[in-house]
N, C-alpha and C. Protein backbone atom coordinates (compact mmCIF):
# COMPACT_ATOMS: atom_id res chain seq x y z
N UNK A 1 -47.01 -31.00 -5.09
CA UNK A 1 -47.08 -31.33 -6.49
C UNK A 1 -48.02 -30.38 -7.20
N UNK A 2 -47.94 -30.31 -8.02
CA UNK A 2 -48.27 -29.08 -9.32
C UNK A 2 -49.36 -29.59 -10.20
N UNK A 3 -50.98 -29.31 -9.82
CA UNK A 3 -51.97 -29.74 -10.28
C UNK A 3 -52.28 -29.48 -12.02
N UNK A 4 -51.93 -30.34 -12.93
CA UNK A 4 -51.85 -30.42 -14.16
C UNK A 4 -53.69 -30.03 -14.68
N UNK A 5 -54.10 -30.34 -14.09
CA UNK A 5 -55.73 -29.72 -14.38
C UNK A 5 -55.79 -28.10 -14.30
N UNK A 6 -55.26 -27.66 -13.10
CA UNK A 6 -54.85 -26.34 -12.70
C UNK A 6 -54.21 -25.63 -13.74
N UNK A 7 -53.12 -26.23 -14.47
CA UNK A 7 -52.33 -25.71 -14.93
C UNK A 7 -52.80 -24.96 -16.45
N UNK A 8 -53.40 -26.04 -16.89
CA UNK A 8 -54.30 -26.29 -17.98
C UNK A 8 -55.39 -25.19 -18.15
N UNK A 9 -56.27 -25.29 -16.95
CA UNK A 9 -57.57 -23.89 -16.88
C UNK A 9 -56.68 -22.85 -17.17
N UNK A 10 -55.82 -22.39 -16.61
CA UNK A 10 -55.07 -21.12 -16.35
C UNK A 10 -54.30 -20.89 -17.68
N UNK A 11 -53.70 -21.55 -18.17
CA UNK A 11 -53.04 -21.87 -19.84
C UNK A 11 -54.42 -21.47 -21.01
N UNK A 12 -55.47 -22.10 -20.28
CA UNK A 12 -56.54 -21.79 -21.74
C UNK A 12 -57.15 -20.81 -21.61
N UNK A 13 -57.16 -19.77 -19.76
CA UNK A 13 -57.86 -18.64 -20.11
C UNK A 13 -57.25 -17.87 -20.76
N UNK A 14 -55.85 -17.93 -20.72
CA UNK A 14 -54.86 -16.65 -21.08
C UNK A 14 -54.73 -16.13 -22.34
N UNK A 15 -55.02 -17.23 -23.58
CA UNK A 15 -55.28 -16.93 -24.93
C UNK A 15 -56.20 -16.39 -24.61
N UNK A 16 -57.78 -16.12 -24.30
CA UNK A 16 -58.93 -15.92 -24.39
C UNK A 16 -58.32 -14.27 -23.92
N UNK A 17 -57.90 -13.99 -22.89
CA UNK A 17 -57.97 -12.56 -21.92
C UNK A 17 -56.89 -12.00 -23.09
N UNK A 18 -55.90 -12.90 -23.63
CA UNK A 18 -55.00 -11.89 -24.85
C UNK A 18 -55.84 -11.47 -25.81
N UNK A 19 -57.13 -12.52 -26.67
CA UNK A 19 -57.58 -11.87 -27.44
C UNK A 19 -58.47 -11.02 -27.39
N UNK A 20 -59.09 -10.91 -25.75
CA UNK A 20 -59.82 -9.75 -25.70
C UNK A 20 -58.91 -8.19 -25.41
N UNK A 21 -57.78 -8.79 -24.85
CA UNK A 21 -56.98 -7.52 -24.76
C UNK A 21 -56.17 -7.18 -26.37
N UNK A 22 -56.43 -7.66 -26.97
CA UNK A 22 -55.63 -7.46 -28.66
C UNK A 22 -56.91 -6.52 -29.51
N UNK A 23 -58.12 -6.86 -28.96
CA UNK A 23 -59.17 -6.33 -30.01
C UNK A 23 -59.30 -5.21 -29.07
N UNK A 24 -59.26 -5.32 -28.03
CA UNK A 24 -59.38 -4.03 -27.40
C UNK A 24 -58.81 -2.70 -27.90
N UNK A 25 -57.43 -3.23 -27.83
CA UNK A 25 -55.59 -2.29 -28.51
C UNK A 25 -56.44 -2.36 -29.44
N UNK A 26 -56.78 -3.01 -30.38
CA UNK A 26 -57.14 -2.58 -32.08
C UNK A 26 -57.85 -1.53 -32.34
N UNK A 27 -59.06 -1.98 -31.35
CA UNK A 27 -60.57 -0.79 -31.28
C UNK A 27 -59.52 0.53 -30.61
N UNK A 28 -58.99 0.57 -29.59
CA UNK A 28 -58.41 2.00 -29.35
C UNK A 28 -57.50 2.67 -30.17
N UNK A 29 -56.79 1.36 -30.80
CA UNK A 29 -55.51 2.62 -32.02
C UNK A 29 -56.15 2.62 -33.28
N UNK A 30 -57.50 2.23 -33.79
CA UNK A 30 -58.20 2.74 -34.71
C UNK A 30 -59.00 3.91 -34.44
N UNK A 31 -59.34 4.20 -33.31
CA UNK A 31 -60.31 4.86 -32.71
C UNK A 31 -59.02 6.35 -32.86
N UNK A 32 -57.89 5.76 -32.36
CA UNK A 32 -56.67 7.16 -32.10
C UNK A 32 -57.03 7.41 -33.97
N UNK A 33 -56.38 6.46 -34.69
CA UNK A 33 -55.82 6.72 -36.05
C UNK A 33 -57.51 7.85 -37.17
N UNK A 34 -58.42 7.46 -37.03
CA UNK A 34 -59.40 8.03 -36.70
C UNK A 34 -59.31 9.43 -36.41
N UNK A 35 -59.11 9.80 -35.10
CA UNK A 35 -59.15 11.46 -35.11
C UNK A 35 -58.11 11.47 -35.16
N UNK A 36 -56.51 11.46 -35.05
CA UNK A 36 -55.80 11.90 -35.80
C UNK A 36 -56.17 12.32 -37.53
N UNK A 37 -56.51 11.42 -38.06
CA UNK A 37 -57.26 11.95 -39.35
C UNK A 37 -58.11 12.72 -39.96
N UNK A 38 -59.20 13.05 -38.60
CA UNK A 38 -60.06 14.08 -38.89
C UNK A 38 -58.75 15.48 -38.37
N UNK A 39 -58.34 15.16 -37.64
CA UNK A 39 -57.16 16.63 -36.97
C UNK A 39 -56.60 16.87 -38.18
N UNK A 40 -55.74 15.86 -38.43
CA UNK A 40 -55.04 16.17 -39.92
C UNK A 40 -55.39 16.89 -40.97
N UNK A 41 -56.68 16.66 -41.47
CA UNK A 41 -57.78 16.75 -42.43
C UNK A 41 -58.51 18.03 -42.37
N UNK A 42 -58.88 18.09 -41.10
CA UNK A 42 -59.02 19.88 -40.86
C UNK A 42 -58.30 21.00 -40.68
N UNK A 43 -57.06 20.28 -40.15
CA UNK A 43 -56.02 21.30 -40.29
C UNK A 43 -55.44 21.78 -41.67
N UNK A 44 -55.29 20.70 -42.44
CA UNK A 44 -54.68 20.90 -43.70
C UNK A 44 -56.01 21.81 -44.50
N UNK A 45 -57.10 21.83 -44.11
CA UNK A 45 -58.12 22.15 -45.10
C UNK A 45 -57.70 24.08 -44.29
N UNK A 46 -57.63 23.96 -42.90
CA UNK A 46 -57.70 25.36 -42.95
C UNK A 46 -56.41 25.82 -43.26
N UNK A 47 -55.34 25.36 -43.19
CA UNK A 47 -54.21 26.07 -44.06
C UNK A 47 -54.18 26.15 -45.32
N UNK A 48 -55.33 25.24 -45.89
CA UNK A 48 -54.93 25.74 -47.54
C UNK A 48 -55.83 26.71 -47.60
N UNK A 49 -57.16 27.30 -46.51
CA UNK A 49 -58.29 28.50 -46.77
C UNK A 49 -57.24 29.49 -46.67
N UNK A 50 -56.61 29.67 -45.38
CA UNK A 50 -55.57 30.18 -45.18
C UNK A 50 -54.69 31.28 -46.47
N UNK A 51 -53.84 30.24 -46.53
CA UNK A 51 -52.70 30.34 -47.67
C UNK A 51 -53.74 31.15 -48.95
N UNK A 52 -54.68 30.68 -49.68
CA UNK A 52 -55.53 31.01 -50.50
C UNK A 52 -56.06 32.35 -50.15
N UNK A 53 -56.28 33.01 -49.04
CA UNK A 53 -56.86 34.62 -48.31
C UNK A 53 -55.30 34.82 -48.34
N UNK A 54 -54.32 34.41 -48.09
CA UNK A 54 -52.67 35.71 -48.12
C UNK A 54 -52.99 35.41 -49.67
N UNK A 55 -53.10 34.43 -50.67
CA UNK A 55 -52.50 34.99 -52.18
C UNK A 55 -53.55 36.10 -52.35
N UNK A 56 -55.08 35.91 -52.40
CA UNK A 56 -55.99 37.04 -52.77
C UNK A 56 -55.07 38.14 -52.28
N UNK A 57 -54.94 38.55 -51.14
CA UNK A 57 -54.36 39.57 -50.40
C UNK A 57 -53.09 40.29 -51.23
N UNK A 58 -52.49 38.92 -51.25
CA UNK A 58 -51.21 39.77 -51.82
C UNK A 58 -51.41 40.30 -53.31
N UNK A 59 -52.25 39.86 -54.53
CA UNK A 59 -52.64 39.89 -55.42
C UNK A 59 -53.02 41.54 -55.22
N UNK A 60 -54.25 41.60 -54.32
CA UNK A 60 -54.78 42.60 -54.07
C UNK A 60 -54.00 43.62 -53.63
N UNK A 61 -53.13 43.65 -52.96
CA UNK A 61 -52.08 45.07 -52.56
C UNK A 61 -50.82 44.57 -54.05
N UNK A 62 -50.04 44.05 -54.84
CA UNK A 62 -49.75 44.18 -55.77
C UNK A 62 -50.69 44.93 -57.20
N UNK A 63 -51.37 44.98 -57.21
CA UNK A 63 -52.54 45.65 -57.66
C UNK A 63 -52.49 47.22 -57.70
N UNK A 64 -52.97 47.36 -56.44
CA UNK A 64 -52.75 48.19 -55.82
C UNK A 64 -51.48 49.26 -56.12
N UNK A 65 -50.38 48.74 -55.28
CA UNK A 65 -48.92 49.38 -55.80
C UNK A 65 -49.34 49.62 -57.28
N UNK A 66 -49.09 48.99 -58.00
CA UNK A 66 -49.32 48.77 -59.74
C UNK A 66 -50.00 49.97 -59.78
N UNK A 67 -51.26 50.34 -59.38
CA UNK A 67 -51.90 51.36 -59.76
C UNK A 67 -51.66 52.45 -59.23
N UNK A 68 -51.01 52.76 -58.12
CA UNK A 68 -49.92 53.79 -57.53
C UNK A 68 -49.41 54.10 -57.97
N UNK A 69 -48.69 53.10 -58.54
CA UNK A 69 -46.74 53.78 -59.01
C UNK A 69 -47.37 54.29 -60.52
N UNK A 70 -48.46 53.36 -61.19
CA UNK A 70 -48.60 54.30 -62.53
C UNK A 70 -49.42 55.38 -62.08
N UNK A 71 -50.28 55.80 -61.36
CA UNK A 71 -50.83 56.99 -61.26
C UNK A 71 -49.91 58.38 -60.88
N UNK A 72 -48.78 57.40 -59.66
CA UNK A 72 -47.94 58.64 -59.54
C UNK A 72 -46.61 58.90 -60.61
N UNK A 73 -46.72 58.39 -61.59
CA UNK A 73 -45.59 58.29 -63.13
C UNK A 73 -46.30 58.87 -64.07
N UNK A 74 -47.79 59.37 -63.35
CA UNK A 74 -49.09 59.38 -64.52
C UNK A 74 -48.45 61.35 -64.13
N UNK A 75 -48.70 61.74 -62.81
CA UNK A 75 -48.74 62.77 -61.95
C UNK A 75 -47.47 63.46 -62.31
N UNK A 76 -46.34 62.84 -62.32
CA UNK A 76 -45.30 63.41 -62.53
C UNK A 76 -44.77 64.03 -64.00
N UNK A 77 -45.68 63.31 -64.78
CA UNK A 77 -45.69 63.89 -66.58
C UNK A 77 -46.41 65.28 -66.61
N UNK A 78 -47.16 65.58 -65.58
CA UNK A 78 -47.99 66.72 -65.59
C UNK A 78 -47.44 67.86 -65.43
């Protein structure tokens, strides 16, 4: 026969061990969501430093050409 006292202890630890295993999961996929966010956050910050050094750049050799092609249109009137 199937000790109903027994049954009972074992029934009331199991809520208890779920809610320590639920806050556990919580604390670890906040803990993930967390640095995923700092990853995110730094990555996006260095692709926009990034992106921002190619426009200077390209600015800077458009420039450039610009002052080529008129110096050598300047050269060729001569």
């Amino acid at each position: 026969m199937s000790n109903p006292q027994a049954r009972s202890g074992s029934e009331a630890s199991t809520p208890a061990l779920t809610d320590a295993g639920t806050a556990e999961l919580t604390a670890v996929v906040d803990e993930l969501l967390n640095q995923l966010t700092t990853k995110f956050a730094t990555m996006s910050k260095d692709l926009i430093e990034k992106m921002d050094d190619m426009s200077r750049r390209l600015d800077t050799l458009e420039s450039t050409i610009q002052a080529n092609s008129t110096s050598t249109k300047g050269g060729d009137s001569k």
